[in-house]
N, C-alpha and C. Protein backbone atom coordinates (compact mmCIF):
# COMPACT_ATOMS: atom_id res chain seq x y z
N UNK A 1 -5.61 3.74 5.57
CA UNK A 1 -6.58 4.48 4.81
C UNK A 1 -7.65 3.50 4.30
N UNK A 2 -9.07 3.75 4.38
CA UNK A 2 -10.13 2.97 3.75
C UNK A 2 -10.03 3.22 2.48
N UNK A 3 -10.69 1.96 1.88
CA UNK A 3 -11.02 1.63 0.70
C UNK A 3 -11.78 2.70 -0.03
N UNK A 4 -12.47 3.46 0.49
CA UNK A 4 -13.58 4.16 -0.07
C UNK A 4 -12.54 5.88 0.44
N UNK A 5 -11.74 5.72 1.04
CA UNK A 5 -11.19 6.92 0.86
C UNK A 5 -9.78 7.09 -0.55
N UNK A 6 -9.47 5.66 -0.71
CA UNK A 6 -9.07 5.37 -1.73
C UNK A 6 -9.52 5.47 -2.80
N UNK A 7 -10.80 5.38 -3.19
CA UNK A 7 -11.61 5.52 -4.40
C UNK A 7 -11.31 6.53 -4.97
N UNK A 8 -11.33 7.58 -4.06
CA UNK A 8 -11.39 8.98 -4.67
C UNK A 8 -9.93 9.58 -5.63
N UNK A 9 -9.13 8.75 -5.33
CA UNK A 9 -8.17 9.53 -5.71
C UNK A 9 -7.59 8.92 -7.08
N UNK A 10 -6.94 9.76 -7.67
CA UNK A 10 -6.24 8.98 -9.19
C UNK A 10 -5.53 7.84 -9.55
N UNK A 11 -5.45 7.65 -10.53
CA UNK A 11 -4.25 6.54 -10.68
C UNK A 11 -2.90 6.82 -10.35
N UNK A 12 -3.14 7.95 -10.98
CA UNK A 12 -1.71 8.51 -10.90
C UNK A 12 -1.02 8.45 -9.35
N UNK A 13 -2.12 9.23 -8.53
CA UNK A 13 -2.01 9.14 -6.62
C UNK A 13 -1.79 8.22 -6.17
N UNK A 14 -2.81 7.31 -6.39
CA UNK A 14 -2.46 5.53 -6.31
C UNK A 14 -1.39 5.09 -6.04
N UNK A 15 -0.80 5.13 -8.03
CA UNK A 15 0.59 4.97 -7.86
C UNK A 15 1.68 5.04 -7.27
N UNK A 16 1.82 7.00 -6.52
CA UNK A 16 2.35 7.40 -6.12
C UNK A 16 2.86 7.46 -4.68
N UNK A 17 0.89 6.58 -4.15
CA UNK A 17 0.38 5.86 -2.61
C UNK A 17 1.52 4.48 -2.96
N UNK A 18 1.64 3.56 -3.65
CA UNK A 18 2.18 2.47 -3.56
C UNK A 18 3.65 2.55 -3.18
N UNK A 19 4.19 3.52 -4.66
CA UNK A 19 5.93 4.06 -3.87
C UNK A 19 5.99 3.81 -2.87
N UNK A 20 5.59 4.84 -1.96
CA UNK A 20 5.36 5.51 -0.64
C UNK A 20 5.42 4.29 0.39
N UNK A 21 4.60 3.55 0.10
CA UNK A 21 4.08 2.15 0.79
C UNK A 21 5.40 1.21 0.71
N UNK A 22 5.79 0.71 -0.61
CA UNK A 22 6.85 0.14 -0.37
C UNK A 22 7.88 0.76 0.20
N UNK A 23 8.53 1.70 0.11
CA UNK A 23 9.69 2.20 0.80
C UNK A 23 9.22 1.91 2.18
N UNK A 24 8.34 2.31 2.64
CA UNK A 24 7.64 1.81 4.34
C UNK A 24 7.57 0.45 4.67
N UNK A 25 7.53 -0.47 3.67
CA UNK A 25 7.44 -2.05 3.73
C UNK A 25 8.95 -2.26 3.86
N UNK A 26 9.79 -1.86 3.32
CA UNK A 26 11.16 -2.08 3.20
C UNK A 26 11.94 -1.60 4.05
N UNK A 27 11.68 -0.44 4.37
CA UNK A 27 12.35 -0.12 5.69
C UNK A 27 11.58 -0.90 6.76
N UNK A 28 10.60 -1.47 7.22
CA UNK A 28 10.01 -2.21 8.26
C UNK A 28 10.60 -3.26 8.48
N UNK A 29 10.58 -3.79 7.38
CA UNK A 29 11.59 -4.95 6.93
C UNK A 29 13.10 -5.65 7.74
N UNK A 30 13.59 -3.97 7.26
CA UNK A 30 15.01 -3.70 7.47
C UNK A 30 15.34 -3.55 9.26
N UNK A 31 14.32 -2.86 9.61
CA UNK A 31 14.34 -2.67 11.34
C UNK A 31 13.91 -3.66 12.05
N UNK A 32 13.20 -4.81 11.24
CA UNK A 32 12.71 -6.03 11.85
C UNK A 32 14.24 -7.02 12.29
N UNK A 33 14.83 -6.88 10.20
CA UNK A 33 15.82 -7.55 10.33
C UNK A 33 17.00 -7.14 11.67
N UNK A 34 17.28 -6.25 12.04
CA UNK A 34 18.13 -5.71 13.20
C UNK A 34 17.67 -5.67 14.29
N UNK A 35 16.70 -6.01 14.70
CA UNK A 35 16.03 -6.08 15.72
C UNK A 35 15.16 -4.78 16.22
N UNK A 36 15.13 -3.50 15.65
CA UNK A 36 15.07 -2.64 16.06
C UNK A 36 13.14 -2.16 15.68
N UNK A 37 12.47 -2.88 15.50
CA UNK A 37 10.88 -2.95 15.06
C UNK A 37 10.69 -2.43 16.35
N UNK A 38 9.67 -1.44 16.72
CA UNK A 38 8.83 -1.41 17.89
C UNK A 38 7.46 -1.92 17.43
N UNK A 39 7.04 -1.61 16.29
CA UNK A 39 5.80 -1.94 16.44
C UNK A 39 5.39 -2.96 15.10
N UNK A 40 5.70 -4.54 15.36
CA UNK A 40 5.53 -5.76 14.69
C UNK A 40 4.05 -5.88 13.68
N UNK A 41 3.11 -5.11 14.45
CA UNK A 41 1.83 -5.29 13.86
C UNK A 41 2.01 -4.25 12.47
N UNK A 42 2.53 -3.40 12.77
CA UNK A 42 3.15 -2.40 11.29
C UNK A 42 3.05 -3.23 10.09
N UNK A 43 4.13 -4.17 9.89
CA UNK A 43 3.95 -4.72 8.78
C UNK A 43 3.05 -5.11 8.10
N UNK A 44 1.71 -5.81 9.04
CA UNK A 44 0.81 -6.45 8.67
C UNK A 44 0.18 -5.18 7.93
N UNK A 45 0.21 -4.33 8.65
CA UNK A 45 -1.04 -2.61 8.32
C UNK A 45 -0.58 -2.76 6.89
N UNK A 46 0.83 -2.45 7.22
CA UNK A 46 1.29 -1.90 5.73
C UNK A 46 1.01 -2.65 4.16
N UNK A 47 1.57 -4.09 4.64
CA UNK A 47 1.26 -5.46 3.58
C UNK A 47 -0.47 -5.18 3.04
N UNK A 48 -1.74 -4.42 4.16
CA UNK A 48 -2.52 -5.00 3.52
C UNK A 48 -3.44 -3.60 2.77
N UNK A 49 -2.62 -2.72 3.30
CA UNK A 49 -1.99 -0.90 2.82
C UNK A 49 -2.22 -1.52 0.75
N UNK A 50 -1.25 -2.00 0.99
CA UNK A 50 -0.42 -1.87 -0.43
C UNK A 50 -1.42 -2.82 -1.19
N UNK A 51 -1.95 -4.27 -0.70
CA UNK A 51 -2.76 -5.33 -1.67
C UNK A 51 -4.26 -4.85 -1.62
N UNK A 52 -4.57 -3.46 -0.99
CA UNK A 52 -5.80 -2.71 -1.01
C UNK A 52 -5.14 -2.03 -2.34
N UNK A 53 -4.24 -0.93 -2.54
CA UNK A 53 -3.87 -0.42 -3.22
C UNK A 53 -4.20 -0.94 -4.65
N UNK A 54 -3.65 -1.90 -4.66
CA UNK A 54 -3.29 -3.28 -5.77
C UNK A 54 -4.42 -3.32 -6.04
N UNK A 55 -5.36 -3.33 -5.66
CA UNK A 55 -6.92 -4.10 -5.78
C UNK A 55 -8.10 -3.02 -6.60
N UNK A 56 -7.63 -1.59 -6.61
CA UNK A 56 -8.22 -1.04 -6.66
C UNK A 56 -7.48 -0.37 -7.80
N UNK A 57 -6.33 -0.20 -8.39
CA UNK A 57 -5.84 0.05 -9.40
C UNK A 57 -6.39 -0.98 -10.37
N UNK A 58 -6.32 -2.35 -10.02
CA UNK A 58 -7.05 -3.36 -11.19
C UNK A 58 -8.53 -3.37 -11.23
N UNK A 59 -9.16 -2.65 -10.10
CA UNK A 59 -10.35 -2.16 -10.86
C UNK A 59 -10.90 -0.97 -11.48
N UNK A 60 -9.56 0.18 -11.35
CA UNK A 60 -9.78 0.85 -12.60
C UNK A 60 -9.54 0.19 -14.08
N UNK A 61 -8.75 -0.64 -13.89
CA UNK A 61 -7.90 -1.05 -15.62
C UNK A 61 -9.08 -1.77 -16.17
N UNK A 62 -9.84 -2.54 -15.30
CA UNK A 62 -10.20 -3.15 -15.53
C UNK A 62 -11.91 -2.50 -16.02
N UNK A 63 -12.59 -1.46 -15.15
CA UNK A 63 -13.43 -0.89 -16.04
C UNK A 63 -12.96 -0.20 -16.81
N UNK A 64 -11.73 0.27 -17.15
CA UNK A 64 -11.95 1.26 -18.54
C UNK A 64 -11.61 0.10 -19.79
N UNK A 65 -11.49 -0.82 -19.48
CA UNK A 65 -11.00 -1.82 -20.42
C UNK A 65 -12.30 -2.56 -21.01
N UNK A 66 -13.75 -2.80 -20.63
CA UNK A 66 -14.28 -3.25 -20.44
C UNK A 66 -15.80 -3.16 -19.66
C-alpha cells in the first residue's frame, strides 16, 4: 500500500494495519524458518509495509503535539 493511500486512514486503522502486518512478518518468518517460503522477496515488502506504517503514525503524534 502507498504512502499517500496510507494518509488517509486513522490512527486507530494504522494501528490495526500494523497488527495485521506483524502477524504476516511472523508467520513469513516461521515458513522461512522450515523451509517452506515461496516467495523470499515477501519479507522485504512486508518489513518495509510496517517501517512505512511506523513513519507515519510518528507523524501524526508528532503534529498534534506540536
Amino acid at each position: 500500500m502507498k504512502a499517500k493511500d496510507l494518509r488517509k486512514k486513522t490512527k486507530d486503522e494504522l494501528g490495526t494495519l500494523l497488527i495485521d502486518l506483524s502477524r504476516e512478518r511472523f508467520n513469513l518468518k516461521m515458513q522461512k524458518g522450515t523451509g517452506q517460503l515461496s516467495k523470499p522477496d515477501q519479507v522485504k515488502k512486508v518489513r518495509r509495509e510496517i517501517a512505512r506504517v511506523h513513519t507515519l503514525i510518528n507523524e501524526m503524534a508528532r503534529s498534534t503535539h506540536g
